[in-house]
ModelCIF file with pLDDT and N, C-alpha, C, O atoms, coordinates in Angstrom:
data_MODEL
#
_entry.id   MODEL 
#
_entity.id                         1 
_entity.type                       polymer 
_entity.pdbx_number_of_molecules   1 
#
_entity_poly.entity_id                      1 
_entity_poly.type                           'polypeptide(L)' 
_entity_poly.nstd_linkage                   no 
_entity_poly.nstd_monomer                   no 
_entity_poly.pdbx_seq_one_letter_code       
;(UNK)(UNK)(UNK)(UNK)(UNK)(UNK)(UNK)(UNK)(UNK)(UNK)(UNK)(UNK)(UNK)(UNK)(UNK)(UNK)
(UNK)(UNK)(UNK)(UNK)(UNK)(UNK)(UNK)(UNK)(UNK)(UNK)(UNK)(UNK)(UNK)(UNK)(UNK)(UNK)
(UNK)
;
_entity_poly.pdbx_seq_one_letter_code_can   XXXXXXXXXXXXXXXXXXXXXXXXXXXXXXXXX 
_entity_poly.pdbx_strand_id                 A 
#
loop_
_entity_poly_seq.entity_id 
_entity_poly_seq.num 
_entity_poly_seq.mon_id 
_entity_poly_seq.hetero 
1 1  UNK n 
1 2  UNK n 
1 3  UNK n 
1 4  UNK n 
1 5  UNK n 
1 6  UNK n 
1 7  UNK n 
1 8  UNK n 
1 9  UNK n 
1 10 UNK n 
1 11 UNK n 
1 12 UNK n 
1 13 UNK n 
1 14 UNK n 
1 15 UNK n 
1 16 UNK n 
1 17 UNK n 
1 18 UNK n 
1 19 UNK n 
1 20 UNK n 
1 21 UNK n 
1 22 UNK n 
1 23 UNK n 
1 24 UNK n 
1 25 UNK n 
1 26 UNK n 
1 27 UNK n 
1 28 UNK n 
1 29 UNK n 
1 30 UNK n 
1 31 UNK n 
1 32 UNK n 
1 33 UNK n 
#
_struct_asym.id          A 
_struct_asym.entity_id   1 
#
loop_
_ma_qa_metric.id 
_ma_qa_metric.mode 
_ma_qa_metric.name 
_ma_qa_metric.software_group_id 
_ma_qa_metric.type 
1 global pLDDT . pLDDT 
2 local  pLDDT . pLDDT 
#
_ma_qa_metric_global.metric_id      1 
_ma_qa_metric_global.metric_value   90.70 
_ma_qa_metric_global.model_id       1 
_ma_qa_metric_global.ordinal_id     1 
#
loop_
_ma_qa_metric_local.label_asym_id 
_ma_qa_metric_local.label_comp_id 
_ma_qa_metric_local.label_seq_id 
_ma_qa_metric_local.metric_id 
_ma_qa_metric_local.metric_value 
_ma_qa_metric_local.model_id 
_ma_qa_metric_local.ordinal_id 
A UNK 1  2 82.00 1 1  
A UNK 2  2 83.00 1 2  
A UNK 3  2 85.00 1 3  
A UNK 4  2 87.00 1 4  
A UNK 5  2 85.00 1 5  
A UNK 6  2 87.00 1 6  
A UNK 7  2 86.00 1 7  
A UNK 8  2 89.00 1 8  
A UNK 9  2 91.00 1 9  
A UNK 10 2 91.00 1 10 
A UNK 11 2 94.00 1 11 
A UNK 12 2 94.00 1 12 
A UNK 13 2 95.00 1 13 
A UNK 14 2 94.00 1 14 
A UNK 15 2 96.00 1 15 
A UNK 16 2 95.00 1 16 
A UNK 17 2 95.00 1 17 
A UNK 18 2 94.00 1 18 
A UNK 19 2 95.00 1 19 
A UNK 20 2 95.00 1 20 
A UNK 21 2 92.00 1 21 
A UNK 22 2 92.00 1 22 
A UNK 23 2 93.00 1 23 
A UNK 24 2 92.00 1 24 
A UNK 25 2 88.00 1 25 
A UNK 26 2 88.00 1 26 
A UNK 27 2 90.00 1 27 
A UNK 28 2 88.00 1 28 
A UNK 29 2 92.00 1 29 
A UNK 30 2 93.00 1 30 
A UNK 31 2 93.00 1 31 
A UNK 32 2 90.00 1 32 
A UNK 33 2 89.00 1 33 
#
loop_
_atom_site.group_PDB 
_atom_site.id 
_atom_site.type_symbol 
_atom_site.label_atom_id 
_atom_site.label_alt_id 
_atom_site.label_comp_id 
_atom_site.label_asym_id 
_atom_site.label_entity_id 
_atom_site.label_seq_id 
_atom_site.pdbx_PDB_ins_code 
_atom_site.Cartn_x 
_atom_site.Cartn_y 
_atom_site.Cartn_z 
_atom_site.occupancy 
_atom_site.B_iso_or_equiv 
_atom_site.pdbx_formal_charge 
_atom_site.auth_seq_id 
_atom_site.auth_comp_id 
_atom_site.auth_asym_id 
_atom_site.auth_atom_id 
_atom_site.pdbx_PDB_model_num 
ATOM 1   N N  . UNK A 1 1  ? -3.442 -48.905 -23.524 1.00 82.00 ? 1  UNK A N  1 
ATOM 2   C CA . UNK A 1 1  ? -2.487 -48.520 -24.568 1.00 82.00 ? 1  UNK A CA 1 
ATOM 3   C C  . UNK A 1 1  ? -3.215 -47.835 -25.728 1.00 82.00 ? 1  UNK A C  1 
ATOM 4   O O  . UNK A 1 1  ? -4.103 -48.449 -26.319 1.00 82.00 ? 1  UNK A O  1 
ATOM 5   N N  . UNK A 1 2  ? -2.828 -46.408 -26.128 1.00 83.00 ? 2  UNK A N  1 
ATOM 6   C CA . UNK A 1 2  ? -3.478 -45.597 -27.246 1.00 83.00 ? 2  UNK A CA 1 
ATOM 7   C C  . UNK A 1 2  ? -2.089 -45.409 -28.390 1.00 83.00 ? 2  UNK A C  1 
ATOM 8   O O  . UNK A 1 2  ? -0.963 -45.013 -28.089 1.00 83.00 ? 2  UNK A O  1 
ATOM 9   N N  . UNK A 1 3  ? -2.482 -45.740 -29.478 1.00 85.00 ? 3  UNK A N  1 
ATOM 10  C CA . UNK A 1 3  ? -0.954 -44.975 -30.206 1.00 85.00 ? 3  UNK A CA 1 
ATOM 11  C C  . UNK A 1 3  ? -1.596 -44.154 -30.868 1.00 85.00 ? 3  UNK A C  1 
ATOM 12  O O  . UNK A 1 3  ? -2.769 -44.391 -31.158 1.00 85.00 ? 3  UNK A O  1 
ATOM 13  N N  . UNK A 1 4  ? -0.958 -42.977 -31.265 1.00 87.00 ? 4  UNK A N  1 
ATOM 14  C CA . UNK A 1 4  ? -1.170 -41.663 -31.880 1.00 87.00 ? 4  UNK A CA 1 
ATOM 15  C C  . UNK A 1 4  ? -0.178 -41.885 -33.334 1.00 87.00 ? 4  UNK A C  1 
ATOM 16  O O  . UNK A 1 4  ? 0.707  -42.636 -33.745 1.00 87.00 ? 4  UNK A O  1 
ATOM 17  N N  . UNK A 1 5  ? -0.850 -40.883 -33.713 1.00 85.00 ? 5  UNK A N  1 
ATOM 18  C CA . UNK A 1 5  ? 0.212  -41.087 -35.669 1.00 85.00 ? 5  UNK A CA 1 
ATOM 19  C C  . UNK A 1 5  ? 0.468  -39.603 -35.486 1.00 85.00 ? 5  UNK A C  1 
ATOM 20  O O  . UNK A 1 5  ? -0.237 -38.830 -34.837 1.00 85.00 ? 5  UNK A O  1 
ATOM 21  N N  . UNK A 1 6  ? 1.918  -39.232 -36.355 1.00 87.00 ? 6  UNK A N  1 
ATOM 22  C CA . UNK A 1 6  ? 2.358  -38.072 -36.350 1.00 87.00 ? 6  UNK A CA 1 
ATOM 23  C C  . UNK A 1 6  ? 1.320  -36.976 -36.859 1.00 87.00 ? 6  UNK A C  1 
ATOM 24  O O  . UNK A 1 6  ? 1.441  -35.858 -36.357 1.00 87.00 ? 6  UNK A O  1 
ATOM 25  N N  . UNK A 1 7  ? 0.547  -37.127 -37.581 1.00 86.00 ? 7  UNK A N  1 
ATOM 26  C CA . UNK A 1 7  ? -0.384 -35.927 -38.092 1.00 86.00 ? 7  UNK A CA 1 
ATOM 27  C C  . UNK A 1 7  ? -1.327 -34.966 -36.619 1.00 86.00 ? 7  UNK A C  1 
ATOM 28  O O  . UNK A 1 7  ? -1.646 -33.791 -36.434 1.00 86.00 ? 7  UNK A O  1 
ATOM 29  N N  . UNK A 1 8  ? -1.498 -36.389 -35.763 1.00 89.00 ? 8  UNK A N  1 
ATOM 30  C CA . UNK A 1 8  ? -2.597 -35.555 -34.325 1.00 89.00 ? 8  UNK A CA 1 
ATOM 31  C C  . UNK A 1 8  ? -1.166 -35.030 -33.318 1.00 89.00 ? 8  UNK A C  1 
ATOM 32  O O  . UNK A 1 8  ? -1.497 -35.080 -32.134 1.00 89.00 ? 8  UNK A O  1 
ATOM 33  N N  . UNK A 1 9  ? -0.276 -34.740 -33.422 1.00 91.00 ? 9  UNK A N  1 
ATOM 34  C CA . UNK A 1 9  ? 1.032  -34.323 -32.248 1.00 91.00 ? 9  UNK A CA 1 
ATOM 35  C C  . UNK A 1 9  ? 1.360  -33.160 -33.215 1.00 91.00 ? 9  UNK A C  1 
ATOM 36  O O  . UNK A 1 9  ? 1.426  -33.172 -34.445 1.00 91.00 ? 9  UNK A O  1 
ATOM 37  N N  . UNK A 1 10 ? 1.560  -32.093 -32.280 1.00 91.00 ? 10 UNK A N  1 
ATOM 38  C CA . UNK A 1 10 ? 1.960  -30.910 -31.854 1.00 91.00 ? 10 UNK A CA 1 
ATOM 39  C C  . UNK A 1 10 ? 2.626  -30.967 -31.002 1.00 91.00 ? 10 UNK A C  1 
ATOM 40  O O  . UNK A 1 10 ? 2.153  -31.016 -29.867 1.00 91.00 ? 10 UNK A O  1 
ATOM 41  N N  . UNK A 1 11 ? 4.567  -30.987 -31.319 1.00 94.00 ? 11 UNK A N  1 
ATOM 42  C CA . UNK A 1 11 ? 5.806  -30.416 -30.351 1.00 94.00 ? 11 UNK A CA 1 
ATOM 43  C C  . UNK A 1 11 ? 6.306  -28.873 -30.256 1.00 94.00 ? 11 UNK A C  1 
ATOM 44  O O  . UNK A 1 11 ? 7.088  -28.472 -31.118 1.00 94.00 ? 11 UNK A O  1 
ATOM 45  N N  . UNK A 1 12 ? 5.955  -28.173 -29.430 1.00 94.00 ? 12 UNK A N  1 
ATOM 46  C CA . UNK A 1 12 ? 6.643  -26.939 -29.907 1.00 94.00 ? 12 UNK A CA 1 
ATOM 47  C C  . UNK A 1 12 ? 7.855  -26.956 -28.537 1.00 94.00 ? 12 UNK A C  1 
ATOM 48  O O  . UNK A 1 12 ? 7.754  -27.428 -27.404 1.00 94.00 ? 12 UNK A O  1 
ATOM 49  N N  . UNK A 1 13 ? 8.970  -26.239 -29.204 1.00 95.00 ? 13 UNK A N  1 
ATOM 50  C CA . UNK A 1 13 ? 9.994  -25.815 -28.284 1.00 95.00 ? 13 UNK A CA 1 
ATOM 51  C C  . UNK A 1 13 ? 10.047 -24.326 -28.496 1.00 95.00 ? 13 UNK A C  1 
ATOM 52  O O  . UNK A 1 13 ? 10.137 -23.638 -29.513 1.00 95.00 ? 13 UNK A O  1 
ATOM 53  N N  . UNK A 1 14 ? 9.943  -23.976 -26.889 1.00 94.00 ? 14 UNK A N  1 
ATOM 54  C CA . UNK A 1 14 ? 9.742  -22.003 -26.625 1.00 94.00 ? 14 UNK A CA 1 
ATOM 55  C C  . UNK A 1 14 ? 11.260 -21.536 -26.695 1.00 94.00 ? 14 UNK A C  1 
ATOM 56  O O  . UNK A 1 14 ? 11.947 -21.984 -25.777 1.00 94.00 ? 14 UNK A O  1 
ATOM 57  N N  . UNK A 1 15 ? 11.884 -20.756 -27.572 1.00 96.00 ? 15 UNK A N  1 
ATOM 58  C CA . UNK A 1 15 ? 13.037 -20.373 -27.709 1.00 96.00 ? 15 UNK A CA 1 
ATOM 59  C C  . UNK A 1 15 ? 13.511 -19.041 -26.390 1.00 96.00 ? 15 UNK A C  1 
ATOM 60  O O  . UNK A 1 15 ? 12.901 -18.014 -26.093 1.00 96.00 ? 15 UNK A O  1 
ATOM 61  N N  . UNK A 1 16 ? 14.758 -19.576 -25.857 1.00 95.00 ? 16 UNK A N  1 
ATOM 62  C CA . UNK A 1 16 ? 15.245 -18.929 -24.644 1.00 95.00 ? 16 UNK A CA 1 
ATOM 63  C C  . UNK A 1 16 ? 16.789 -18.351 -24.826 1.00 95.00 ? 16 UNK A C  1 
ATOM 64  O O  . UNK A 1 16 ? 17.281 -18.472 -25.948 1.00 95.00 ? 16 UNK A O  1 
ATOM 65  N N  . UNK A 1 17 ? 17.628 -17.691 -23.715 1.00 95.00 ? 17 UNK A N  1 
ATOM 66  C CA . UNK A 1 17 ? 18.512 -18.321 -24.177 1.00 95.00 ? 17 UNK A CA 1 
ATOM 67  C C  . UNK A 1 17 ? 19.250 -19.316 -22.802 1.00 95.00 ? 17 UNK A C  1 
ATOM 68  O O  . UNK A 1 17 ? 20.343 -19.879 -22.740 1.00 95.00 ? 17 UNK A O  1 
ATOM 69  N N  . UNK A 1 18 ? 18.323 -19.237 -21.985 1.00 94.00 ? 18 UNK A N  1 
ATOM 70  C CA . UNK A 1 18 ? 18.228 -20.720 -21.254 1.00 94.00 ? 18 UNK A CA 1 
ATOM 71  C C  . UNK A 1 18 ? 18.449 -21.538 -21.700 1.00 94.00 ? 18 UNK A C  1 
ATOM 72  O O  . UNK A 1 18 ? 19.498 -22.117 -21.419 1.00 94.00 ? 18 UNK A O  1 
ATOM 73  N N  . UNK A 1 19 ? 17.333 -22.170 -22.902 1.00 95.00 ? 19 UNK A N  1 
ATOM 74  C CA . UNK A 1 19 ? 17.158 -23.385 -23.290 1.00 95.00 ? 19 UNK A CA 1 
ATOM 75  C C  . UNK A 1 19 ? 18.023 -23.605 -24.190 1.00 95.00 ? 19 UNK A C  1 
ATOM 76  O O  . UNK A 1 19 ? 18.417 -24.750 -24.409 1.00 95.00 ? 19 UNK A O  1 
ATOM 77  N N  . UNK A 1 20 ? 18.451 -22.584 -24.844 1.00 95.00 ? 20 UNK A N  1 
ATOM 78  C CA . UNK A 1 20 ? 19.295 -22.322 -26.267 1.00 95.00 ? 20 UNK A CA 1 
ATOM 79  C C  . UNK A 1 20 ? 20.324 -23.669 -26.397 1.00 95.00 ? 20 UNK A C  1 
ATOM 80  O O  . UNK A 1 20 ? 20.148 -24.594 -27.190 1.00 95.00 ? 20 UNK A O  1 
ATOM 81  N N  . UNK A 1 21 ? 21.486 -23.550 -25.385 1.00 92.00 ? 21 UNK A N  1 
ATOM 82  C CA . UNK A 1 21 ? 22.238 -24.596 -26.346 1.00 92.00 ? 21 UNK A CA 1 
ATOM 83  C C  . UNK A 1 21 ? 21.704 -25.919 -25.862 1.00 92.00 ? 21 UNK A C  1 
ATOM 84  O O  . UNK A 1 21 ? 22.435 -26.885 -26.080 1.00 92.00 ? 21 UNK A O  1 
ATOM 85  N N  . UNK A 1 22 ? 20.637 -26.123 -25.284 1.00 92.00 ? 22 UNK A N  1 
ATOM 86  C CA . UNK A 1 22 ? 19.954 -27.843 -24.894 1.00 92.00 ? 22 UNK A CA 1 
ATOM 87  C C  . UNK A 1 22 ? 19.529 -27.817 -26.373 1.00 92.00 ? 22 UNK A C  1 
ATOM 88  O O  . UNK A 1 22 ? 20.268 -28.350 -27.200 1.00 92.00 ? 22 UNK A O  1 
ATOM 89  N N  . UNK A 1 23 ? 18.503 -27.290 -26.715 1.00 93.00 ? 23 UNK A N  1 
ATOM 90  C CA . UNK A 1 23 ? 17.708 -27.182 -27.784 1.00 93.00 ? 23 UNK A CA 1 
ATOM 91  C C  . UNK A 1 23 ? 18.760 -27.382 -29.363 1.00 93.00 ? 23 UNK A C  1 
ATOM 92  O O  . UNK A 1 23 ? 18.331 -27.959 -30.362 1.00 93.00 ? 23 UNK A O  1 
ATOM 93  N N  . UNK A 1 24 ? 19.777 -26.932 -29.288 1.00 92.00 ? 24 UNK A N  1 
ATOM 94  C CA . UNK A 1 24 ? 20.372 -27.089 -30.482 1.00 92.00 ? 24 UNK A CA 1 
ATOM 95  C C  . UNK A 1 24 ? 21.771 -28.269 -30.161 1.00 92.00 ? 24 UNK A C  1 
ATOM 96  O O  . UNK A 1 24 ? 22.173 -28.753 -31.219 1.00 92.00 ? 24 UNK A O  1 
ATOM 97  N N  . UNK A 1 25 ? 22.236 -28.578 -29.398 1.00 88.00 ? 25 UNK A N  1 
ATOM 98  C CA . UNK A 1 25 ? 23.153 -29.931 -28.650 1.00 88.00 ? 25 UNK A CA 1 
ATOM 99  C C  . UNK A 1 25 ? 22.477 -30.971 -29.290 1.00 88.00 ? 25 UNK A C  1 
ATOM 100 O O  . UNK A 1 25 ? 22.918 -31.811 -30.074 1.00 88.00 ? 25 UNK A O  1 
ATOM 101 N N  . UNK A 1 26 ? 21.073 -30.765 -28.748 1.00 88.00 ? 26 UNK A N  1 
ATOM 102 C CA . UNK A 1 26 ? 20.085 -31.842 -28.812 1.00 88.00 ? 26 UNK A CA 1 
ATOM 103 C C  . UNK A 1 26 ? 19.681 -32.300 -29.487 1.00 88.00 ? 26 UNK A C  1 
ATOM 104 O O  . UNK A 1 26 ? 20.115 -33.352 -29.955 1.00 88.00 ? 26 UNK A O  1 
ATOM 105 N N  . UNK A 1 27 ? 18.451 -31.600 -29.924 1.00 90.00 ? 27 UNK A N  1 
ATOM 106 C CA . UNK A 1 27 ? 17.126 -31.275 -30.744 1.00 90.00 ? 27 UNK A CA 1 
ATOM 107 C C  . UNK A 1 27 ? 17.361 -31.205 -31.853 1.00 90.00 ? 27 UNK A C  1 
ATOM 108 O O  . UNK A 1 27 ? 16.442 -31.447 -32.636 1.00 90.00 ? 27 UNK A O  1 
ATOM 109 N N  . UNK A 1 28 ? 18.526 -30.888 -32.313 1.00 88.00 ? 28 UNK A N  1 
ATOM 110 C CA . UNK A 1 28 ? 19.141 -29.820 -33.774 1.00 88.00 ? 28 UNK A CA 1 
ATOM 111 C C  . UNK A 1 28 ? 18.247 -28.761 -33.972 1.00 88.00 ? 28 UNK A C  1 
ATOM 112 O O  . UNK A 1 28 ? 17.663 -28.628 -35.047 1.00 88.00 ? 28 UNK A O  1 
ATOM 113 N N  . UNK A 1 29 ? 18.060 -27.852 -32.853 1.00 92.00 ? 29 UNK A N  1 
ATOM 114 C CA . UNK A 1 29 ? 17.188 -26.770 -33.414 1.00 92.00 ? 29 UNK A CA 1 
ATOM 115 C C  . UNK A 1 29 ? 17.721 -25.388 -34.073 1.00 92.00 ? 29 UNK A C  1 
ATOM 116 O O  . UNK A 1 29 ? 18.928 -25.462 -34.301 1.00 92.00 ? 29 UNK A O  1 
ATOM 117 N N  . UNK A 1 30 ? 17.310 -24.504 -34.335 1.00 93.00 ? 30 UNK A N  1 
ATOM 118 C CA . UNK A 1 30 ? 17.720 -23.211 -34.971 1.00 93.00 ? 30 UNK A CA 1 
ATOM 119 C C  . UNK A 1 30 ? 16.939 -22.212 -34.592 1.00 93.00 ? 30 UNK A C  1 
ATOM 120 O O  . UNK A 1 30 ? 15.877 -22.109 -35.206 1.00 93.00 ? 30 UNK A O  1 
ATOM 121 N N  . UNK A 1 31 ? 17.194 -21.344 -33.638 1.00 93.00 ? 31 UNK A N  1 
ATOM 122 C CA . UNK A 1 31 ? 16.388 -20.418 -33.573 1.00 93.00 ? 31 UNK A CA 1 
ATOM 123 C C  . UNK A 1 31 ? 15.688 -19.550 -34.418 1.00 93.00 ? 31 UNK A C  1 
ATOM 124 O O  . UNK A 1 31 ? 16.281 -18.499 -34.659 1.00 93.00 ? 31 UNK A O  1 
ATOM 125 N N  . UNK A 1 32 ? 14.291 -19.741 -35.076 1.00 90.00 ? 32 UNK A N  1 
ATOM 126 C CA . UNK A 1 32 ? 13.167 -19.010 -35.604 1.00 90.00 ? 32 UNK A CA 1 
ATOM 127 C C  . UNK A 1 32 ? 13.727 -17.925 -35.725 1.00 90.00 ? 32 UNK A C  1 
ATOM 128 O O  . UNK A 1 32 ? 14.395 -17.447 -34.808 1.00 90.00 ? 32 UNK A O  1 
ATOM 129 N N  . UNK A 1 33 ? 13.540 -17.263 -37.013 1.00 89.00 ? 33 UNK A N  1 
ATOM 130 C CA . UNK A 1 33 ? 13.760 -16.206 -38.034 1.00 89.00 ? 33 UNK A CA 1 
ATOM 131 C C  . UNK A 1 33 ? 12.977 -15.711 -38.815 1.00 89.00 ? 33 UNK A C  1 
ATOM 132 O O  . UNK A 1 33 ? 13.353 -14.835 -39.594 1.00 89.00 ? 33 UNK A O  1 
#
């Protein structure tokens, strides 16, 4: 068992428009502007 603290994690989500409405349903994301 390792726990990590938010400062060492890196999430990125690759904007599609595949992924599009998972990513914002979901995630609450906004596509980058």
């Amino acid at each position: 068992v390792i726990y990590y603290s938010s400062d060492q994690i890196e999430l990125d989500f690759m904007w599609s428009d595949t992924m599009k409405e998972q990513f914002e349903q979901l995630f609450g994301l906004t596509e980058p502007s």
